[in-house]
Structure formats: structure tokens, C-alpha cells
C-alpha atoms as a PDB file:
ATOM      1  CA  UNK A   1     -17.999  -1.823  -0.684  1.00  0.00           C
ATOM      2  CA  UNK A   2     -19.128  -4.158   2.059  1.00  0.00           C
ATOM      3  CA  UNK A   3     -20.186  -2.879   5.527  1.00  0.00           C
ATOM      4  CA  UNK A   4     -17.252  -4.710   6.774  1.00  0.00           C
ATOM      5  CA  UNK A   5     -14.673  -2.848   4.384  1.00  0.00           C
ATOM      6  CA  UNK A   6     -16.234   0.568   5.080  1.00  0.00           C
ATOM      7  CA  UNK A   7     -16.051   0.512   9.406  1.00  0.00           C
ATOM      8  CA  UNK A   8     -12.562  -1.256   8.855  1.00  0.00           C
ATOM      9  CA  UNK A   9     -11.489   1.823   6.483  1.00  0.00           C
ATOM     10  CA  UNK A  10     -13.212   4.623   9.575  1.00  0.00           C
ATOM     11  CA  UNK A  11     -11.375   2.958  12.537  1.00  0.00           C
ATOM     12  CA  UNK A  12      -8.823   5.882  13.595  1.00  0.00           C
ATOM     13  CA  UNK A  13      -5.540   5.856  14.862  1.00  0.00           C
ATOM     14  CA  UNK A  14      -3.393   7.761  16.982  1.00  0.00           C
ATOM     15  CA  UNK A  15      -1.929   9.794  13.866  1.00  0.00           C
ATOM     16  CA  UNK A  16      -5.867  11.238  13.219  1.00  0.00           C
ATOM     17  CA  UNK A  17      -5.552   9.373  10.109  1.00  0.00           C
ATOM     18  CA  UNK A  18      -7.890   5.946   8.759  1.00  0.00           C
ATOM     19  CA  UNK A  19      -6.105   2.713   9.858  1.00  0.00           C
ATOM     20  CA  UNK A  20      -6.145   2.012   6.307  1.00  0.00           C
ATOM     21  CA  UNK A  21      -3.932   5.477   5.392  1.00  0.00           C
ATOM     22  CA  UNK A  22      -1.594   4.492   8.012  1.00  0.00           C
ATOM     23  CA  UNK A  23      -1.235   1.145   7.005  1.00  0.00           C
ATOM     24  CA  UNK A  24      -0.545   2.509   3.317  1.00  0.00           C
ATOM     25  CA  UNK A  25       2.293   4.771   4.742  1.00  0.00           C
ATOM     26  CA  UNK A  26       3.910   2.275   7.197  1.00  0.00           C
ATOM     27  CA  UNK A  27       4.224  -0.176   3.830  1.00  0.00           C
ATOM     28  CA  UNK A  28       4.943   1.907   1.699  1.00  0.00           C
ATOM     29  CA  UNK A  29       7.898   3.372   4.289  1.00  0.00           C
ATOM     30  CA  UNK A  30       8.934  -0.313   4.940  1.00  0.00           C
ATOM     31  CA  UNK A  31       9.116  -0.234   0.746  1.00  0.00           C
ATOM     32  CA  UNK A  32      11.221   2.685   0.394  1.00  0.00           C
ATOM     33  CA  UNK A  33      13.619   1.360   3.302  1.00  0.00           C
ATOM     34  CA  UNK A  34      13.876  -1.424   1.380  1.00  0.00           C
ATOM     35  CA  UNK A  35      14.542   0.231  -1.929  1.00  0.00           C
ATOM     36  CA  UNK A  36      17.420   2.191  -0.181  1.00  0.00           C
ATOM     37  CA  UNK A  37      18.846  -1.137   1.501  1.00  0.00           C
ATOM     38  CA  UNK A  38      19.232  -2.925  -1.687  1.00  0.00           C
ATOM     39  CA  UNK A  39      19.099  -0.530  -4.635  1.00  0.00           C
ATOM     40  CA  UNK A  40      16.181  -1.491  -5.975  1.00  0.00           C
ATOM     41  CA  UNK A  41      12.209  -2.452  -5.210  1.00  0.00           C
ATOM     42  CA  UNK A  42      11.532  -6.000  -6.630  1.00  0.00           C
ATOM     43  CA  UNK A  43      11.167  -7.477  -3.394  1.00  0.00           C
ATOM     44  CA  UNK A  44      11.338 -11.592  -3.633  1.00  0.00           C
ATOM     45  CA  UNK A  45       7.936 -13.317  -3.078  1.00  0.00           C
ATOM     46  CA  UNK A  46       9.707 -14.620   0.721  1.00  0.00           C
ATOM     47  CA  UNK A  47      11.162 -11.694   2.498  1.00  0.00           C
ATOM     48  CA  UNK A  48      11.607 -13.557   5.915  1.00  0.00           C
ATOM     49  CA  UNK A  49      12.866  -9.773   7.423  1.00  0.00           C
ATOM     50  CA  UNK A  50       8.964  -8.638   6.349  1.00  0.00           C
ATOM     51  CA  UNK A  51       6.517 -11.310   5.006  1.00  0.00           C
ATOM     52  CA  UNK A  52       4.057  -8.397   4.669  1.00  0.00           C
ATOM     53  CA  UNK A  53       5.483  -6.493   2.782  1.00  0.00           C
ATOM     54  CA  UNK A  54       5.460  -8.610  -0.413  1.00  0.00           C
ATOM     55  CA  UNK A  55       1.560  -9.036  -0.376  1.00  0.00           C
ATOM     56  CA  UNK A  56       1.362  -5.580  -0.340  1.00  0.00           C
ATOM     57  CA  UNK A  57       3.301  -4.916  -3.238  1.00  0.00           C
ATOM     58  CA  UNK A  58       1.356  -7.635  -4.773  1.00  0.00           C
ATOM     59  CA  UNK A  59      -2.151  -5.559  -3.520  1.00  0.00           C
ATOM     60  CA  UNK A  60      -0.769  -2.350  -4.555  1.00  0.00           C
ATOM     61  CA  UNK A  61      -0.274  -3.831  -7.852  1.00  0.00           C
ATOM     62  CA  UNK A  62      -3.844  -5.337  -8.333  1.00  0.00           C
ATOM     63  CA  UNK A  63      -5.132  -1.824  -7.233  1.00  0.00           C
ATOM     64  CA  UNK A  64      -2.979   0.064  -9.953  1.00  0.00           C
ATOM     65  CA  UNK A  65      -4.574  -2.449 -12.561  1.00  0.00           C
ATOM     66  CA  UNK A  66      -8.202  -1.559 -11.708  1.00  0.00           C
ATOM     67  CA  UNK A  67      -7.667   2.080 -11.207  1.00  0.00           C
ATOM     68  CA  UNK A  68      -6.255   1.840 -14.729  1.00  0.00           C
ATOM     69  CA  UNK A  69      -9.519   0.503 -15.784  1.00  0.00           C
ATOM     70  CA  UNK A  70     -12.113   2.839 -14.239  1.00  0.00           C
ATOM     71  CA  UNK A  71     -12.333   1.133 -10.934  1.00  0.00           C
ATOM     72  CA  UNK A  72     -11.593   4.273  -8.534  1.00  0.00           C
ATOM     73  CA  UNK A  73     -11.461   3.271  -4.943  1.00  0.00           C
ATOM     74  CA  UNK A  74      -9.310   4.727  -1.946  1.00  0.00           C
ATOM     75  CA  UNK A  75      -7.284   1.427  -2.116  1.00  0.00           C
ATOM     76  CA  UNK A  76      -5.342   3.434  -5.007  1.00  0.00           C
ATOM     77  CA  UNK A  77      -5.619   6.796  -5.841  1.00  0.00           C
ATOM     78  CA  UNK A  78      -3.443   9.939  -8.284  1.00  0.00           C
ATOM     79  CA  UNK A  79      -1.491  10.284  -4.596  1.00  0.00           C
ATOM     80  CA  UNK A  80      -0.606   6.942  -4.162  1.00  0.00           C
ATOM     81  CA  UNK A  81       0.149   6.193  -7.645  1.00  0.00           C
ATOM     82  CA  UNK A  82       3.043   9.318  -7.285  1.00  0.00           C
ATOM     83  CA  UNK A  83       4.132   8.202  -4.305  1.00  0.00           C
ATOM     84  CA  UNK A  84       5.229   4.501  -6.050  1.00  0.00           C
ATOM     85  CA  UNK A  85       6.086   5.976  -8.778  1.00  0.00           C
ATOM     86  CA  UNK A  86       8.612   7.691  -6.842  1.00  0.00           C
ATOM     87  CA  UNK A  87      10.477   5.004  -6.233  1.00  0.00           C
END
């Protein structure tokens, strides 16, 4: 990891938790609202209500693909992975 990625991933928030975990949960909220809006989670590529939120998905996607290959990093972990899979 660079230096960069590693004081960006210790900056705390108000919740006690990394801005990164926080950022994971407020997306992956914003993701489940979405999911119970329109019945499903294929969100289109421009999502003008959240132009985030498709990047992410896109992210979250890249991350599952290297976890599946060995690369374990706390962009994706077992948690995470149940948490999409829940949806």
C-alpha cells in the first residue's frame, strides 16, 4: 500500500470508525436503498440521483475479482462480500 492509501484508510470519523469503513457503509446503504426503490441492484452507468454510487459498484466489483485471486486487502473482505451478497 502507498503511504498515501494507509493515513487516508486511519483518518477517523465521528462514528469511531476508518473514513474508509464509513464510506463502505454509507454506499453500500445508498445501494440497498436503491435495491428497495427499484427491485433490483444493476444500477445504470449514469445515475444522475447518485453519480457515486455507480463507481462504487464498479470498485466493489474490481475488489471481489482480486480477493478471488489471493489479493486480500481491507478494500474487500469475507464481511463485505456477505453483506453484497445480501442483496
Amino acid at each position: 500500500q502507498t503511504e498515501h492509501h494507509q493515513n487516508f484508510q486511519k483518518i477517523d470519523s465521528p462514528s469511531g470508525k476508518s473514513y474508509n469503513q464509513d464510506h463502505w457503509d454509507r454506499r453500500y446503504n445508498e445501494l440497498a436503498s436503491y435495491m428497495k426503490e427499484s427491485g433490483h441492484t444493476p444500477v445504470p452507468k449514469k445515475y444522475p440521483e447518485n453519480p457515486g454510487l455507480p463507481r462504487w459498484i464498479w470498485k466493489q466489483r474490481a475488489n471481489y475479482r482480486k480477493y478471488q485471486k489471493g489479493d486480500f486487502s481491507p478494500e474487500m473482505s469475507e464481511s463485505r462480500i456477505e453483506c453484497l451478497n445480501k442483496l
